[in-house]
PDB file of N, CA and C in Angstrom:
ATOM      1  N   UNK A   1       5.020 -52.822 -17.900  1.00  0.00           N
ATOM      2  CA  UNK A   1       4.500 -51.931 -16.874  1.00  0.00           C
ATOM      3  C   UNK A   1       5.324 -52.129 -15.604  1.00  0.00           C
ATOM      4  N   UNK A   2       5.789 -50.866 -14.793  1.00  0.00           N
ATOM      5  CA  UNK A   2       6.557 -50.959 -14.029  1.00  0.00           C
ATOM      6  C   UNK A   2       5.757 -51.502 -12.384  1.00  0.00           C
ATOM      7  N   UNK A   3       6.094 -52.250 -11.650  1.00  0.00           N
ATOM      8  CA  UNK A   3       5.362 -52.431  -9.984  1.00  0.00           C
ATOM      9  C   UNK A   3       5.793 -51.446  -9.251  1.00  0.00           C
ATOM     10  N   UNK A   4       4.624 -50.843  -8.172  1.00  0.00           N
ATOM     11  CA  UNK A   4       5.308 -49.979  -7.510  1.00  0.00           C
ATOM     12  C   UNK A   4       6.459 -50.072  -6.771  1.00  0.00           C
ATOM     13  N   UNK A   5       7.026 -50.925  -6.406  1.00  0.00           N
ATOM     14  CA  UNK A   5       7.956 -51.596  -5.609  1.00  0.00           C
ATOM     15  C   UNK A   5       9.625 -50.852  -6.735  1.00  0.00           C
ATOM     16  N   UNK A   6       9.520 -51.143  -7.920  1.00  0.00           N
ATOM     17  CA  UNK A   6      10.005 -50.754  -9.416  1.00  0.00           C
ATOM     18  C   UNK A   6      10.498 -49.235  -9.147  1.00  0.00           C
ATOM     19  N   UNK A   7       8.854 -48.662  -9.227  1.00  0.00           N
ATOM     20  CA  UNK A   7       9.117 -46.945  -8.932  1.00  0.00           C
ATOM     21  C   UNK A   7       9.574 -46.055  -7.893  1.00  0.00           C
ATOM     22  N   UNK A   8       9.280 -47.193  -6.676  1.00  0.00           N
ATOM     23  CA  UNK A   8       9.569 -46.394  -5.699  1.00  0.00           C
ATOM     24  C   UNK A   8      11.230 -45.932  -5.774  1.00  0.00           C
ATOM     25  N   UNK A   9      11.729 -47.823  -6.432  1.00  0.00           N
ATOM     26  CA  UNK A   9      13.614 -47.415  -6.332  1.00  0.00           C
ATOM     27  C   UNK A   9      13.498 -46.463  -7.594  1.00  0.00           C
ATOM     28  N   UNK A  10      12.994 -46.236  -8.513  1.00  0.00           N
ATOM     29  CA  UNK A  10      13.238 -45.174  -9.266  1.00  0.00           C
ATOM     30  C   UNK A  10      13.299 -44.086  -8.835  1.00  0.00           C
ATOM     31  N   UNK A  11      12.533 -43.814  -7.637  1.00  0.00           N
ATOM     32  CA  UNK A  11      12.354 -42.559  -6.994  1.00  0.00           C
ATOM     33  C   UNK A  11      13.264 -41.893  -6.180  1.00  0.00           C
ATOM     34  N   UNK A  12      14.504 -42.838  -6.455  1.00  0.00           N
ATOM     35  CA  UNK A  12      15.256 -42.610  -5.389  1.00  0.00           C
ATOM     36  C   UNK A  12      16.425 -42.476  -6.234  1.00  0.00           C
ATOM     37  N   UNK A  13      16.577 -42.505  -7.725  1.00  0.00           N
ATOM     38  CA  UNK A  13      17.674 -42.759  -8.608  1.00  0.00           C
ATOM     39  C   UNK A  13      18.387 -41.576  -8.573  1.00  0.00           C
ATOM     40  N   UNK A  14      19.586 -41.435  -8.608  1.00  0.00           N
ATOM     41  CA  UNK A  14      20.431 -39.973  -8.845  1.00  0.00           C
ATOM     42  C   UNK A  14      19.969 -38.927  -9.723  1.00  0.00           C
ATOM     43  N   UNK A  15      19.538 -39.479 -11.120  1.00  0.00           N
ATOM     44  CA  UNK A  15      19.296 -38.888 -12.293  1.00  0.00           C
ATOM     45  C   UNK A  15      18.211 -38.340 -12.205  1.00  0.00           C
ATOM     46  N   UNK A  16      17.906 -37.035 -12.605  1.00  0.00           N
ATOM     47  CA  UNK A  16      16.650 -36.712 -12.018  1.00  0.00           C
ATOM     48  C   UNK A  16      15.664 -36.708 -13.506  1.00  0.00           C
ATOM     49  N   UNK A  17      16.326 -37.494 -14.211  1.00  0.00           N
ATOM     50  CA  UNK A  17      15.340 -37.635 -15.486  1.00  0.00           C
ATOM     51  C   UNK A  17      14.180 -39.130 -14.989  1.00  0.00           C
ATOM     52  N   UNK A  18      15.476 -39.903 -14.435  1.00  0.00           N
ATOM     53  CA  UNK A  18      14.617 -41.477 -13.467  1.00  0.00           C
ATOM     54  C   UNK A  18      13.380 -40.634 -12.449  1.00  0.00           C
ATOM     55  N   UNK A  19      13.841 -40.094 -11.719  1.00  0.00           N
ATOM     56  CA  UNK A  19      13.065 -39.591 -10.809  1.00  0.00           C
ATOM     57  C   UNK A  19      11.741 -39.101 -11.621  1.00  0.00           C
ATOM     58  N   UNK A  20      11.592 -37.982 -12.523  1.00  0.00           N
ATOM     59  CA  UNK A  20      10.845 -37.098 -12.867  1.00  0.00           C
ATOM     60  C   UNK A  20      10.103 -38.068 -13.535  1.00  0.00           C
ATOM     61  N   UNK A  21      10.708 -38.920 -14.368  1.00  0.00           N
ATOM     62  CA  UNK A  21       9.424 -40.506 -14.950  1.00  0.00           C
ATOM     63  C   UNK A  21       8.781 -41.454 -13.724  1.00  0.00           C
ATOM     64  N   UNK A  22       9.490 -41.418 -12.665  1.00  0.00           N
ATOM     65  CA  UNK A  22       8.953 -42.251 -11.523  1.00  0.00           C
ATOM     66  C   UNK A  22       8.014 -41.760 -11.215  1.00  0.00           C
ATOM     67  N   UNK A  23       7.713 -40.514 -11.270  1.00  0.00           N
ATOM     68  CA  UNK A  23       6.933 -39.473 -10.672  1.00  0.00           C
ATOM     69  C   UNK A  23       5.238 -39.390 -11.281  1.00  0.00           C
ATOM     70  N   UNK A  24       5.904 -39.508 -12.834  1.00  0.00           N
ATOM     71  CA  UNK A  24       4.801 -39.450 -13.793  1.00  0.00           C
ATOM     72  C   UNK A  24       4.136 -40.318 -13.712  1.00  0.00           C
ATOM     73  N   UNK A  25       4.691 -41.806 -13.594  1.00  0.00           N
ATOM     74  CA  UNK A  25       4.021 -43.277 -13.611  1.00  0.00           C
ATOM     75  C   UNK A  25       3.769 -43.536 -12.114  1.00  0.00           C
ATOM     76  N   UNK A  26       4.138 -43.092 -11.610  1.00  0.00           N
ATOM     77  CA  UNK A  26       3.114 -43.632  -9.648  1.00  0.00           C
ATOM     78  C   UNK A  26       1.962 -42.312  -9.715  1.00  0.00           C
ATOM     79  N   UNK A  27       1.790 -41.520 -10.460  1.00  0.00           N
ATOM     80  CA  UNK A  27       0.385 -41.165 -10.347  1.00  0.00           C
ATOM     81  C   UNK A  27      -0.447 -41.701 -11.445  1.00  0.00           C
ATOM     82  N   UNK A  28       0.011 -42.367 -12.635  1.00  0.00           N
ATOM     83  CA  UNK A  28      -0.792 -43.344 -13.369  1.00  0.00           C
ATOM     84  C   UNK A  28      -1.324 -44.643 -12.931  1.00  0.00           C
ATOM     85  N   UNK A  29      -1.042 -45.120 -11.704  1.00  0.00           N
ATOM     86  CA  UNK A  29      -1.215 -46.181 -11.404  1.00  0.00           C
ATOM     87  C   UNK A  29      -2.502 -46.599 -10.389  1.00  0.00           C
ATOM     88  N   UNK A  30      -2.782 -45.139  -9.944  1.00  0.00           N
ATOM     89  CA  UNK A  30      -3.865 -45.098  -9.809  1.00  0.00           C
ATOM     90  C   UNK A  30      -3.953 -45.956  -8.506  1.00  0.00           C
ATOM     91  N   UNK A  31      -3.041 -45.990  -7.335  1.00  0.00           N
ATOM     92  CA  UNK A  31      -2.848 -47.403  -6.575  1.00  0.00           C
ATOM     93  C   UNK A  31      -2.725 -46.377  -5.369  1.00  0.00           C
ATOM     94  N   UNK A  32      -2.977 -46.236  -3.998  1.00  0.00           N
ATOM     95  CA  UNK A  32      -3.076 -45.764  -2.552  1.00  0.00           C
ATOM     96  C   UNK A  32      -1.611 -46.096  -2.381  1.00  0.00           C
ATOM     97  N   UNK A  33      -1.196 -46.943  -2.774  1.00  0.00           N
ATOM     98  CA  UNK A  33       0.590 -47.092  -2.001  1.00  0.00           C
ATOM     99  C   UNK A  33       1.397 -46.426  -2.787  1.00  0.00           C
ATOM    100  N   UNK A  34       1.132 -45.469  -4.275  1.00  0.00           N
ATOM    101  CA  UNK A  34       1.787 -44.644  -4.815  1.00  0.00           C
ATOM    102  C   UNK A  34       2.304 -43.016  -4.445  1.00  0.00           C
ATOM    103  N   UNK A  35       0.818 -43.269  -2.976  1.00  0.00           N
ATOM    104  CA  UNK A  35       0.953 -42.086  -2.553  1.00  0.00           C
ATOM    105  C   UNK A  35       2.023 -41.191  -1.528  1.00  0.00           C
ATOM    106  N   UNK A  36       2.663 -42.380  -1.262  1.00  0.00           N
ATOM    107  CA  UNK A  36       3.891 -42.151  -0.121  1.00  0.00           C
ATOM    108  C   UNK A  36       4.897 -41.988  -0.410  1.00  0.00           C
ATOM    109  N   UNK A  37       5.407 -42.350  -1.551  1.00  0.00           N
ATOM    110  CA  UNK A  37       6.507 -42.469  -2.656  1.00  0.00           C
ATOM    111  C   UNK A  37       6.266 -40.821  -3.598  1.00  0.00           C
ATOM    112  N   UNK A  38       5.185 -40.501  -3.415  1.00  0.00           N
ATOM    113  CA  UNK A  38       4.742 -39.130  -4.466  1.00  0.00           C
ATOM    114  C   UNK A  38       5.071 -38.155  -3.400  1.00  0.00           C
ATOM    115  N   UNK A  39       4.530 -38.322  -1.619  1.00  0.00           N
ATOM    116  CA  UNK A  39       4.570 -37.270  -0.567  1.00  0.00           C
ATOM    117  C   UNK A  39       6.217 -37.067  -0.669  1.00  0.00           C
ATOM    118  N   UNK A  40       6.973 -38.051  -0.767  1.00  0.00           N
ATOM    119  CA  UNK A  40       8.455 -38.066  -0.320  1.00  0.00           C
ATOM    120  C   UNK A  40       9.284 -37.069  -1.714  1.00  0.00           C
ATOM    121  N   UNK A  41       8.511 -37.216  -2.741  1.00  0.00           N
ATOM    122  CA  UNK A  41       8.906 -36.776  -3.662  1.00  0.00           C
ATOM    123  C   UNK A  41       9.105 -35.279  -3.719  1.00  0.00           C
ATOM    124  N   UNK A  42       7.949 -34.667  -3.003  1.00  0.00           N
ATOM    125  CA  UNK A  42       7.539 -33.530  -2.910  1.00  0.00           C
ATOM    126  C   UNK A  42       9.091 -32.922  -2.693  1.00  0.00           C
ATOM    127  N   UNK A  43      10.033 -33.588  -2.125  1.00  0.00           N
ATOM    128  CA  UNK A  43      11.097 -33.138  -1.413  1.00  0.00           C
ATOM    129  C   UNK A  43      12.420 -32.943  -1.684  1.00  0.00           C
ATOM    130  N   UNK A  44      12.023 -33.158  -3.439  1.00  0.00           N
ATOM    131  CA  UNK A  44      12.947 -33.363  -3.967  1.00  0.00           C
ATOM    132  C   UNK A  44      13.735 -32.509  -4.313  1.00  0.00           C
ATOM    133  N   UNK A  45      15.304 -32.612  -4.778  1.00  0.00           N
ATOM    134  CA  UNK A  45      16.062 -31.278  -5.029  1.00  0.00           C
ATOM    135  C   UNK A  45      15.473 -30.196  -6.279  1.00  0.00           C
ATOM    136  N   UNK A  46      15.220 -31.261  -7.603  1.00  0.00           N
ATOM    137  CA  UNK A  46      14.561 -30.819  -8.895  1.00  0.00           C
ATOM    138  C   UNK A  46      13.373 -30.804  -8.661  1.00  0.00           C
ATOM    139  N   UNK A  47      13.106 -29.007  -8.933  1.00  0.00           N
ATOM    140  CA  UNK A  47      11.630 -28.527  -8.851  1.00  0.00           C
ATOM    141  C   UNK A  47      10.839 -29.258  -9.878  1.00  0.00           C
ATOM    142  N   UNK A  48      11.398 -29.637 -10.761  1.00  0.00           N
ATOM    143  CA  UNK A  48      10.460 -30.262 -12.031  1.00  0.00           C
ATOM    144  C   UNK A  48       9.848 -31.615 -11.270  1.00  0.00           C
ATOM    145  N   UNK A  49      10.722 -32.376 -10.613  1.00  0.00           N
ATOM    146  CA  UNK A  49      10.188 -33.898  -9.909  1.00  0.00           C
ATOM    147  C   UNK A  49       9.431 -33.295  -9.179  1.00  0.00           C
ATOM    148  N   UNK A  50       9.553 -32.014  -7.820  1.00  0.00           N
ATOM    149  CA  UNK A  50       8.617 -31.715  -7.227  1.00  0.00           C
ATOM    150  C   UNK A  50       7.226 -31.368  -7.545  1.00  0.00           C
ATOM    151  N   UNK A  51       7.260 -30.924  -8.819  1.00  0.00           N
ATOM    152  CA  UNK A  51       6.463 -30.577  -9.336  1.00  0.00           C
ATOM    153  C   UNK A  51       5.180 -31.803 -10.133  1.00  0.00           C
ATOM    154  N   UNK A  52       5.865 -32.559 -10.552  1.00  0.00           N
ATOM    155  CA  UNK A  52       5.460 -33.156 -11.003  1.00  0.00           C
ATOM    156  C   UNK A  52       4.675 -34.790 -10.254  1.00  0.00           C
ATOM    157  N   UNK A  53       5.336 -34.360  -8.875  1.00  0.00           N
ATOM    158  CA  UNK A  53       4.796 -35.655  -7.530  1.00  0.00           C
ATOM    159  C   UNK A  53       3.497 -34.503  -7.490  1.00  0.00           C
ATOM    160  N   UNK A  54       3.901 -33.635  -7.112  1.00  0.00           N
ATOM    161  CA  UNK A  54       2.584 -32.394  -7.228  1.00  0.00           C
ATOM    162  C   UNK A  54       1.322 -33.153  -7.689  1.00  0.00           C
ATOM    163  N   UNK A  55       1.605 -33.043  -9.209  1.00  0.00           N
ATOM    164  CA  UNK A  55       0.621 -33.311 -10.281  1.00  0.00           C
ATOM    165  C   UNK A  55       0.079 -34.960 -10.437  1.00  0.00           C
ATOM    166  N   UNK A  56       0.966 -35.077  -9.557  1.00  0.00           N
ATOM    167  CA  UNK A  56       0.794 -36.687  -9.830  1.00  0.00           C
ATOM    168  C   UNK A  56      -0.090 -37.111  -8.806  1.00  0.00           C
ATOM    169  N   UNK A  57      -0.589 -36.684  -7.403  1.00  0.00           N
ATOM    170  CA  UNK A  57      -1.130 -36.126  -6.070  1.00  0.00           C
ATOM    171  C   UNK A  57      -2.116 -35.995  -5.912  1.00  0.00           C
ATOM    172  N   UNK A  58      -2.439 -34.885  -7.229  1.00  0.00           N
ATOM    173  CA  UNK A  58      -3.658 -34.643  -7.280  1.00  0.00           C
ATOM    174  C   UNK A  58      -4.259 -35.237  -8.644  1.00  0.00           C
ATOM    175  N   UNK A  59      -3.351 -36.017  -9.502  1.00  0.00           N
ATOM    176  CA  UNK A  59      -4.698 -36.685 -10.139  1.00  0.00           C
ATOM    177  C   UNK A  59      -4.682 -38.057  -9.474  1.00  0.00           C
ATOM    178  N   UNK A  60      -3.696 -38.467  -8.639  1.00  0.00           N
ATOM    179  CA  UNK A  60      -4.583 -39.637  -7.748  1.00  0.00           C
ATOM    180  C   UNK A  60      -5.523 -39.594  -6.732  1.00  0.00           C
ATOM    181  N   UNK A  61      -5.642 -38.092  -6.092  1.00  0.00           N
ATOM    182  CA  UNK A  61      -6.719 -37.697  -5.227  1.00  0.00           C
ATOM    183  C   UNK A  61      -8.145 -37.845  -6.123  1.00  0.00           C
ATOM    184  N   UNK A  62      -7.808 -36.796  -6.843  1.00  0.00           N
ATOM    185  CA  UNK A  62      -9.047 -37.073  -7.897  1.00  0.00           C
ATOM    186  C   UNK A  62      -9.915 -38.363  -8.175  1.00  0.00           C
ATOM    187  N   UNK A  63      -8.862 -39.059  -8.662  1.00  0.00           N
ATOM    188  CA  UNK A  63      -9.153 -40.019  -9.129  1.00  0.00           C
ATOM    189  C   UNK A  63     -10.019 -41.578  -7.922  1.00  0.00           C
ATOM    190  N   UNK A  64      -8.898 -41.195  -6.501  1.00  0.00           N
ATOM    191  CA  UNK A  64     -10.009 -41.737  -5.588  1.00  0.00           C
ATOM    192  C   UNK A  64     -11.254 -41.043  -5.198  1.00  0.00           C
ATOM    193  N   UNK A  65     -11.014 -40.019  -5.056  1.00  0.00           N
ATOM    194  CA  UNK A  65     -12.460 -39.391  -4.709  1.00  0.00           C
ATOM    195  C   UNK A  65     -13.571 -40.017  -5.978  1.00  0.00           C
ATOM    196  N   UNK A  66     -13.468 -39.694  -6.940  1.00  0.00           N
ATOM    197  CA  UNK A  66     -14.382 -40.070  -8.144  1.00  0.00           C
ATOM    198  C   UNK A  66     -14.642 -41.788  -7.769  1.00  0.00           C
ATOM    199  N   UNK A  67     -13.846 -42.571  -7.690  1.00  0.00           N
ATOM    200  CA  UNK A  67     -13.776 -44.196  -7.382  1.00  0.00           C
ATOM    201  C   UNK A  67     -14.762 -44.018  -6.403  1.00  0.00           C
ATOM    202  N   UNK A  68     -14.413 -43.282  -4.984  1.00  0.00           N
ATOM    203  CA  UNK A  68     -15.589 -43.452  -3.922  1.00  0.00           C
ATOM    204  C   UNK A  68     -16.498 -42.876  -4.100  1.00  0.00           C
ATOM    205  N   UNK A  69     -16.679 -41.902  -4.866  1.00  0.00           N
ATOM    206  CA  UNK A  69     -18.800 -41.236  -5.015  1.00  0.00           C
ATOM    207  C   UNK A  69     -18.735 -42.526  -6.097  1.00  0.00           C
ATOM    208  N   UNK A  70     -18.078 -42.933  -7.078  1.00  0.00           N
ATOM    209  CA  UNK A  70     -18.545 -44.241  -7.671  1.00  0.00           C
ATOM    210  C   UNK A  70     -19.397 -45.122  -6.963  1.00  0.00           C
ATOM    211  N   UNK A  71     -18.325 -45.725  -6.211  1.00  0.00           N
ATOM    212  CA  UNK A  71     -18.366 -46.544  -5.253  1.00  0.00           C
ATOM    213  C   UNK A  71     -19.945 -46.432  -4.500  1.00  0.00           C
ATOM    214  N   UNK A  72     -20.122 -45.275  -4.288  1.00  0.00           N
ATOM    215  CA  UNK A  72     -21.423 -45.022  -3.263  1.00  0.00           C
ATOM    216  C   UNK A  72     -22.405 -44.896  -3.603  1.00  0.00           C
ATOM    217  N   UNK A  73     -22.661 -44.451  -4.997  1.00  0.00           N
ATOM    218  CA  UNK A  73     -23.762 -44.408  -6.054  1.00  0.00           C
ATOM    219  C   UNK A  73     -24.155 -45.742  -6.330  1.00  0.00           C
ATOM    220  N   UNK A  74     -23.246 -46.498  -6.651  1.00  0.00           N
ATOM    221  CA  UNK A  74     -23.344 -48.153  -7.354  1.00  0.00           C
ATOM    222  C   UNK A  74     -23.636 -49.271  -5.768  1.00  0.00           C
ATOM    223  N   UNK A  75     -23.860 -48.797  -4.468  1.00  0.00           N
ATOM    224  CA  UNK A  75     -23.883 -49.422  -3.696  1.00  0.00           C
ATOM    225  C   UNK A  75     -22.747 -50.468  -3.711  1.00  0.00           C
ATOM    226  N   UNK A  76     -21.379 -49.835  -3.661  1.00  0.00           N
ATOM    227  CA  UNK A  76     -20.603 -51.200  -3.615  1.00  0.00           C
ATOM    228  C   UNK A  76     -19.324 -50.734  -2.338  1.00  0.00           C
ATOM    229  N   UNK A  77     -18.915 -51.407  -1.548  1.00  0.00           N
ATOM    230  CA  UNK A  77     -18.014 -51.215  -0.992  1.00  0.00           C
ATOM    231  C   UNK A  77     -16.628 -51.480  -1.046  1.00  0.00           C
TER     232      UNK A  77
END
């Protein structure tokens, strides 16, 4: 499993096949510091990476929002 630290330099690789997997795996990770590395992505030359920080964006939004009504239901902070 890659650290974000891992993906971020992926995110930055020439190849935009590196990029477009960096992309895929910092929204699997399900981690708040994936999210800055995904915004930057947005910016990318290949619409497919853009696209895919896109997708990656919103299933980590998702995925915190759901964590915090979790979170608030279960009384936990």
């Amino acid at each position: 499993v890659a650290s974000i630290p891992d993906l971020v330099l992926a995110a930055r690789h020439p190849d935009y096949f590196v990029r477009r997997d960096a992309a895929q795996m910092l929204g699997r990770v399900f981690a708040r510091e994936a999210a800055p590395p995904l915004l930057e992505m947005l910016k990318d030359d290949s619409e497919v990476v853009r696209q895919i920080a896109k997708d990656s964006l919103d299933q980590l939004a998702e995925y915190l929002d759901a964590r915090t009504k979790w979170d608030e239901r279960l009384n936990r902070k």
